[in-house]
Protein backbone atom coordinates (compact mmCIF):
# COMPACT_ATOMS: atom_id res chain seq x y z
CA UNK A 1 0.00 0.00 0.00
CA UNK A 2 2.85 2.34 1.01
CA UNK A 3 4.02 1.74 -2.33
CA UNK A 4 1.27 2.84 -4.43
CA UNK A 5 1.03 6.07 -1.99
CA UNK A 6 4.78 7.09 -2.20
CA UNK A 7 4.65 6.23 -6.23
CA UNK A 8 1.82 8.48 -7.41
CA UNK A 9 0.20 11.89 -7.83
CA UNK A 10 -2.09 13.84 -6.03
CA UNK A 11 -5.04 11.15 -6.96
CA UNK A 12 -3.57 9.62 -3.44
CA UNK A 13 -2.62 12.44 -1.35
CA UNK A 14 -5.76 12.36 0.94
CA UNK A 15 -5.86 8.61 1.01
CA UNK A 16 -1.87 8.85 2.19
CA UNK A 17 -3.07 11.40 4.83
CA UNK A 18 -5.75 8.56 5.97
CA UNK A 19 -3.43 5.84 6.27
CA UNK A 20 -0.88 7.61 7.57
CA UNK A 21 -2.97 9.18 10.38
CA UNK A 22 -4.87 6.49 11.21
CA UNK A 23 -1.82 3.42 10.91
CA UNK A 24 -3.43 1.55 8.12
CA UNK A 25 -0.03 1.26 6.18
CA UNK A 26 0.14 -2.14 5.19
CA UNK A 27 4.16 -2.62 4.26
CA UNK A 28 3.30 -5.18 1.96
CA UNK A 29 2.75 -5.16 -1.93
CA UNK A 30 -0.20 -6.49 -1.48
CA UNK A 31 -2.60 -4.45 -0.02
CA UNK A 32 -6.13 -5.53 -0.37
CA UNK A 33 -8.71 -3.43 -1.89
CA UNK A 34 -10.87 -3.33 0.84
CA UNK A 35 -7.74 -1.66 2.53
CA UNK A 36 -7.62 1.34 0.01
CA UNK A 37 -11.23 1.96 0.42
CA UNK A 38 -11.27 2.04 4.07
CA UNK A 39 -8.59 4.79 3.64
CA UNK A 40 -10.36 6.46 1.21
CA UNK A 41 -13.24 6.56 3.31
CA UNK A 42 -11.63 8.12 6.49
CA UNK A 43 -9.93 10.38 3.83
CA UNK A 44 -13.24 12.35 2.99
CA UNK A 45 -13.22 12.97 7.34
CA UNK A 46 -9.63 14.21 7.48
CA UNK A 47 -9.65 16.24 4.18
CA UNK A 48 -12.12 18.58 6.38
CA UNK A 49 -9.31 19.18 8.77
CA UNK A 50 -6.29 18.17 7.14
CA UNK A 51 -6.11 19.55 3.10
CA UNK A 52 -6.12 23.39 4.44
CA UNK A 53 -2.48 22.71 5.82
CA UNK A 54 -1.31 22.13 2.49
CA UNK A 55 -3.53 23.76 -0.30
CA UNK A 56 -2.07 26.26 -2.62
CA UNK A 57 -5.76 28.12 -1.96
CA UNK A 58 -5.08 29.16 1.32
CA UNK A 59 -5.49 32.65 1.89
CA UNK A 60 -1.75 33.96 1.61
CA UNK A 61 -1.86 35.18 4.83
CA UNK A 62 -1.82 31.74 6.18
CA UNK A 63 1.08 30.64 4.39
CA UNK A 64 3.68 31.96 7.72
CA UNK A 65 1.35 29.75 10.10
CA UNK A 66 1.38 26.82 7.56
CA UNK A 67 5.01 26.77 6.89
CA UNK A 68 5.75 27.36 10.95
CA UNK A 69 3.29 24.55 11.90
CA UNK A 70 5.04 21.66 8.83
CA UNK A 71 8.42 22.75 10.46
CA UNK A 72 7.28 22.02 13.46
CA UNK A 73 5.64 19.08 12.61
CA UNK A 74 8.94 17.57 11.25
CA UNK A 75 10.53 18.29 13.99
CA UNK A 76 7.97 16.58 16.34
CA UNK A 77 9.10 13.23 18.34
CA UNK A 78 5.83 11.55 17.02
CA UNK A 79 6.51 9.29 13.84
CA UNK A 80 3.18 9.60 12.38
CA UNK A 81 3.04 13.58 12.63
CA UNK A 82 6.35 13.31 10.68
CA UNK A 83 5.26 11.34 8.25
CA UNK A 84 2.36 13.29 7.60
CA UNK A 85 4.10 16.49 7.10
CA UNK A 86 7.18 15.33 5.17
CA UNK A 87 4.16 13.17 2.90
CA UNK A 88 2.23 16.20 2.66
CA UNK A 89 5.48 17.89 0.81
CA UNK A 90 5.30 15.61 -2.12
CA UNK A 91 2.97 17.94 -3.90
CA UNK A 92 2.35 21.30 -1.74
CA UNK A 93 3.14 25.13 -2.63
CA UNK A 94 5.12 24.67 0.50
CA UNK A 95 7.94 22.62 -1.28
CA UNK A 96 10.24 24.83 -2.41
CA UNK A 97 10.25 26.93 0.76
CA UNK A 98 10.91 23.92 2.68
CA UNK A 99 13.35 22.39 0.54
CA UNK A 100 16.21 22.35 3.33
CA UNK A 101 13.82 20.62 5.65
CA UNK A 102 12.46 18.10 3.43
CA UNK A 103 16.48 17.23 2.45
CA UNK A 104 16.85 16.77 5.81
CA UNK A 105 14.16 14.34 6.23
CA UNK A 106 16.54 11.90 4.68
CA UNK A 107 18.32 11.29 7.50
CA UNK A 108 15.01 10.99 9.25
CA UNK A 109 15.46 7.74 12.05
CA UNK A 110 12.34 6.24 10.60
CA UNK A 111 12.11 4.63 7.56
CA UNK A 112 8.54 5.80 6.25
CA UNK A 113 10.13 9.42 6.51
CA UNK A 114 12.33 8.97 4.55
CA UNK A 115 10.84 7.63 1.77
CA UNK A 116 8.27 10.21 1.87
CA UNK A 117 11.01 12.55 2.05
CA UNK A 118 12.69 10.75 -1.02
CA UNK A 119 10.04 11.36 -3.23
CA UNK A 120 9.42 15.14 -2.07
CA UNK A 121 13.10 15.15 -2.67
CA UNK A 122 12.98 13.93 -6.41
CA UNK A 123 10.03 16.25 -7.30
CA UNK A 124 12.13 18.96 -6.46
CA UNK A 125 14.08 18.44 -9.53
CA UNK A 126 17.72 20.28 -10.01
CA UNK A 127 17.11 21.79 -6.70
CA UNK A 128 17.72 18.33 -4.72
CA UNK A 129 21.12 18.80 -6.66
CA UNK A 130 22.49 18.75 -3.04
CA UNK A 131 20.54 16.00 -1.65
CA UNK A 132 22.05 13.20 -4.18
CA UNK A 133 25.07 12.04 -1.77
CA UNK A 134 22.05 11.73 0.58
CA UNK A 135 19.70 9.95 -2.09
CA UNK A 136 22.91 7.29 -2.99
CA UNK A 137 23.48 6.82 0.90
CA UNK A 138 19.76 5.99 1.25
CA UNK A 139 20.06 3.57 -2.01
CA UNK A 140 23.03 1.98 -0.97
CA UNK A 141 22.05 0.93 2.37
CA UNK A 142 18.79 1.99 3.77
CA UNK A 143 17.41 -1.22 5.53
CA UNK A 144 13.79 -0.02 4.52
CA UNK A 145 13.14 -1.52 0.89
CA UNK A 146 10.53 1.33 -0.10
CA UNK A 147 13.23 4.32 1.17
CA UNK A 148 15.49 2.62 -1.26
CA UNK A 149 13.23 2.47 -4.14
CA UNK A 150 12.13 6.12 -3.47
CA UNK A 151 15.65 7.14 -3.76
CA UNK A 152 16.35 5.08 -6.77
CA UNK A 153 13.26 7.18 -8.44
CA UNK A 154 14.13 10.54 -6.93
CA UNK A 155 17.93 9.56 -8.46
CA UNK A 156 16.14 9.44 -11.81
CA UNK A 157 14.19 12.49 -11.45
CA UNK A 158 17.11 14.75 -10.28
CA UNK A 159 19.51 13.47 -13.02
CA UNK A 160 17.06 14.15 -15.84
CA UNK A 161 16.37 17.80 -14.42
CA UNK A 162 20.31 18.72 -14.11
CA UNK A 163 21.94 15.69 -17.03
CA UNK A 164 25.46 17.44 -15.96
CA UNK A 165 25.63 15.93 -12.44
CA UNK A 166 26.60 11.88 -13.28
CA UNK A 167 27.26 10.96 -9.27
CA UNK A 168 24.21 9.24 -9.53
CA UNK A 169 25.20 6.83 -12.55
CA UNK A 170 27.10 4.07 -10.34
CA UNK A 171 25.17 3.65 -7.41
CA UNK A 172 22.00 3.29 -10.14
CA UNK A 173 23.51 0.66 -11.91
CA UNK A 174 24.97 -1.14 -9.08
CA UNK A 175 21.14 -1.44 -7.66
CA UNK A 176 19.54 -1.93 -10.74
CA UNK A 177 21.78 -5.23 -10.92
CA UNK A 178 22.57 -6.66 -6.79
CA UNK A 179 19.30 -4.89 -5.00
CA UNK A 180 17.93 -7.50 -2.94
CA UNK A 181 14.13 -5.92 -3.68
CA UNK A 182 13.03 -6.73 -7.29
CA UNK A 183 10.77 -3.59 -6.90
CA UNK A 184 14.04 -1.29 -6.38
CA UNK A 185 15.87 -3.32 -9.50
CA UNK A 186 13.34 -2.18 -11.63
CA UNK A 187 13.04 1.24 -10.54
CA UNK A 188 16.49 1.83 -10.36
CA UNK A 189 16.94 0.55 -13.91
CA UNK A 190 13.60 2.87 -14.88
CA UNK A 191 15.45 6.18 -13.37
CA UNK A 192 18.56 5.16 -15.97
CA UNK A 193 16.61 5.15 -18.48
CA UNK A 194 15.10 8.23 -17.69
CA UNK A 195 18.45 9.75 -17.72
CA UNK A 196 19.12 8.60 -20.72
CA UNK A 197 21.73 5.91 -19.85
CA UNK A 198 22.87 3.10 -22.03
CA UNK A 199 18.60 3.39 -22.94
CA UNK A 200 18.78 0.33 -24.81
CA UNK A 201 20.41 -1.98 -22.20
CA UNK A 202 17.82 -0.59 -19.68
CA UNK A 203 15.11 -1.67 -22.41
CA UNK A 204 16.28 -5.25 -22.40
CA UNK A 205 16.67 -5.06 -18.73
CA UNK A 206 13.43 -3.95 -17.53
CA UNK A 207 11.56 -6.48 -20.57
CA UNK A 208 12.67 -9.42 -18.43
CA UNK A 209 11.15 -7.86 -15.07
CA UNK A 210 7.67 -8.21 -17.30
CA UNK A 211 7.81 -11.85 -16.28
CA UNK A 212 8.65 -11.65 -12.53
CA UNK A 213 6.18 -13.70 -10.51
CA UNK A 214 5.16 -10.56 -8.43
CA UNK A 215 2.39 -8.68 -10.31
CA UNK A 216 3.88 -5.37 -8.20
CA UNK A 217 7.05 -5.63 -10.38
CA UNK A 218 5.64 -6.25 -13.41
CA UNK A 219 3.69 -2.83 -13.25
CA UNK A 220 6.82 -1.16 -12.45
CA UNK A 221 8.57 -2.53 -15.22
CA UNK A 222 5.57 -1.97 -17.42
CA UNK A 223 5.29 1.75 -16.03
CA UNK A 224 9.20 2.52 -16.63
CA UNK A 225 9.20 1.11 -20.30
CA UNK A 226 6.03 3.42 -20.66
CA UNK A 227 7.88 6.40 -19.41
CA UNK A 228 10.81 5.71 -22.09
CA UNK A 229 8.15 5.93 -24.48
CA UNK A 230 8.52 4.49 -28.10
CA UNK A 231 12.18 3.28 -28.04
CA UNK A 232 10.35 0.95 -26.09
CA UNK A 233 7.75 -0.23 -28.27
CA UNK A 234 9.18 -3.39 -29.09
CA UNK A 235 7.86 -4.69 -25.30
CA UNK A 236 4.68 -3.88 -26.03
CA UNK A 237 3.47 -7.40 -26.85
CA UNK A 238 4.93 -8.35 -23.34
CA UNK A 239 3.11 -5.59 -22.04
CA UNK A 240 -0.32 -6.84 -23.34
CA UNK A 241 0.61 -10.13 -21.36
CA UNK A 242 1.22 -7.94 -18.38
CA UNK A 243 -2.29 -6.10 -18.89
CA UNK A 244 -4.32 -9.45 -19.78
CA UNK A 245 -3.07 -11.43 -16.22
CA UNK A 246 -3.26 -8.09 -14.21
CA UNK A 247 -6.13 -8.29 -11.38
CA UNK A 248 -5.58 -5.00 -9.41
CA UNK A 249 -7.41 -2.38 -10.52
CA UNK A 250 -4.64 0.23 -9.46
CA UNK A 251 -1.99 -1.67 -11.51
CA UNK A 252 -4.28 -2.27 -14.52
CA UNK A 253 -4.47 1.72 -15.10
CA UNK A 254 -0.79 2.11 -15.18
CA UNK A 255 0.11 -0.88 -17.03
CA UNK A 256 -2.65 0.24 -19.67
CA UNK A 257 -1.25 4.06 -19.90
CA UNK A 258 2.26 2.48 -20.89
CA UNK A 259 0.74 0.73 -23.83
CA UNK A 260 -0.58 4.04 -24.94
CA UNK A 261 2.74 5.71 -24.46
CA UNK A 262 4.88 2.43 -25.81
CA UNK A 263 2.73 3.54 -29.10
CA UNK A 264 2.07 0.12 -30.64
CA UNK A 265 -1.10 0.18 -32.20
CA UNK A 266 -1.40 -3.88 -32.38
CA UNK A 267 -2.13 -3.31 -28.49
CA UNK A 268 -5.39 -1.94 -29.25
CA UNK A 269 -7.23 -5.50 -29.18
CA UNK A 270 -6.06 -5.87 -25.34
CA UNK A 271 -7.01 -2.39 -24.26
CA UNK A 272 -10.43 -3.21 -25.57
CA UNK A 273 -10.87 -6.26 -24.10
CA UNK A 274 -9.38 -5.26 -21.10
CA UNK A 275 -12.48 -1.85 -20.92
CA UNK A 276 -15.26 -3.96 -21.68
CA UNK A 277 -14.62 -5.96 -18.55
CA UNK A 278 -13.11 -3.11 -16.35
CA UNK A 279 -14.97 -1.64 -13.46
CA UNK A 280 -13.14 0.66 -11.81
CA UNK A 281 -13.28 4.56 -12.94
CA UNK A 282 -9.56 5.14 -12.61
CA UNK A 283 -8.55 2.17 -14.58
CA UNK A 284 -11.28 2.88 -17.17
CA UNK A 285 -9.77 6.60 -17.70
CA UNK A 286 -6.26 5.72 -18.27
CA UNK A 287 -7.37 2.94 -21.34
CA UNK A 288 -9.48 5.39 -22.93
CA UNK A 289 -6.01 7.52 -22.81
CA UNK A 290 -4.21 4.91 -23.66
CA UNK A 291 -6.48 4.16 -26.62
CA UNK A 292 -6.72 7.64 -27.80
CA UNK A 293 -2.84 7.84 -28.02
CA UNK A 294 -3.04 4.72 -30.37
CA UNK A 295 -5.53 6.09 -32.60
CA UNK A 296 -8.17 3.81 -31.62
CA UNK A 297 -11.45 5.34 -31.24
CA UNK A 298 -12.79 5.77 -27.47
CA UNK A 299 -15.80 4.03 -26.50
């Protein structure tokens, strides 16, 4: 669950609030459904209390007594109130301000801080220029699996934004091969390719990760070939195979959008297939994207 919080967009930032506040982080991969929409639920109740900390809407005059109360709140002794500021930077107005405090987060002594902190770190771009010797400590050695994928990512994201810093090249590639977590591998190997880094030996990497026996790293290596776009159409097929043995809802939509970015039309057949028997609204939205960018015609 923690996994598909730290990994996307602002779809999940009241649902990360939810679990967050109210312990329901399941460390596993596997998080049930019935999980995500008990979160979601007590996300509606918190987002009364909880989404004025960190909207960009807030009268400006708040914005001194928003950024005093998130320093504080990283600062507290609590876990959970740190993790629920530092996860609240991932996407706030507050980010940039706060940029030395959410760098510092990486040294954080719990391991769900830092990972937030990771990927508040990577969105950041070429201003976490500083935090990579962090971001390659964390990689190298950060007994929390998901604080070591996060870094892996936030790698990627920083060395795309600023291509002349290379630090990051080695301690990428040494993950991407010896990682004990499968789910770091392929990330790892995803953020080379996303700086543009021997692309085609990443390709061929992250196409055998489309076979793992863990559905969880097959979306990842689906989602990274997507994100390389079409040098990496060739894996479509293998993608297809991903899409057609996929169950989760929340890994169907992502696994669909990099078909429609991998631009092989032939996947059209699968995407169809794969609508007429989808239920979920999120899933449903990224074929229709996915079949759009192919040319098909949206039902």
């Amino acid at each position: 669950m923690l996994r598909r919080i730290l990994s996307h967009g602002r779809r999940w930032l009241p649902v990360k609030r939810a679990v967050l506040s109210f312990g329901l982080f399941n460390p596993e991969p596997a998080a049930t459904a019935a999980s995500v929409r008990i979160a979601c639920l007590l996300s509606g109740v918190l987002l009364l209390g909880v989404v004025s900390n960190v909207s960009a809407a807030d009268p400006a005059g708040k914005v001194a007594e928003r950024l005093a109360k998130t320093r504080a709140d990283i600062k507290s002794a609590d876990p959970v109130v740190r993790r629920a500021a530092v996860g609240s930077l991932v996407h706030s107005d507050l980010s940039t301000t706060l940029t030395a405090e959410i760098h510092g987060a990486l040294g954080d002594k719990d391991g769900e801080v830092r990972a937030f902190a990771a990927t508040a770190t990577g969105n950041l771009g070429a201003g976490s220029v500083p935090a990579i010797p962090a971001l390659i400590k964390q990689l190298k050695s950060d007994p929390v699996k998901e604080a070591r994928e996060t870094a892996a990512r936030a790698l990627g994201r920083i060395g795309k934004a600023a291509p002349a810093d290379k630090s990051a090249i080695a301690p990428l590639t040494a993950a991407g091969k010896d990682d004990a977590d499968p789910v770091t591998r392929t990330v790892a190997l995803g953020a080379l390719a996303l700086m543009d880094v021997q692309l085609s030996d990443q390709i061929a990497a992250l196409r055998k990760y489309l076979h793992h026996d863990e559905g969880l790293v097959r979306m990842k290596a689906s989602h990274a070939l997507g994100m390389i776009g079409l040098p990496a159409k060739a894996a479509a097929p293998e993608i297809v195979k991903v899409l057609e043995q996929e169950t989760d809802h929340h890994r169907i939509g992502y696994v669909a959008r990099a078909l429609g970015n991998t631009g092989d039309p032939a996947s059209l057949p699968a995407l169809y297939a794969a609508l007429n028997k989808e239920s979920d609204p999120g899933a449903q939205g990224e074929m229709r994207g996915a079949i759009s960018k192919l040319g098909g015609k949206v039902p």
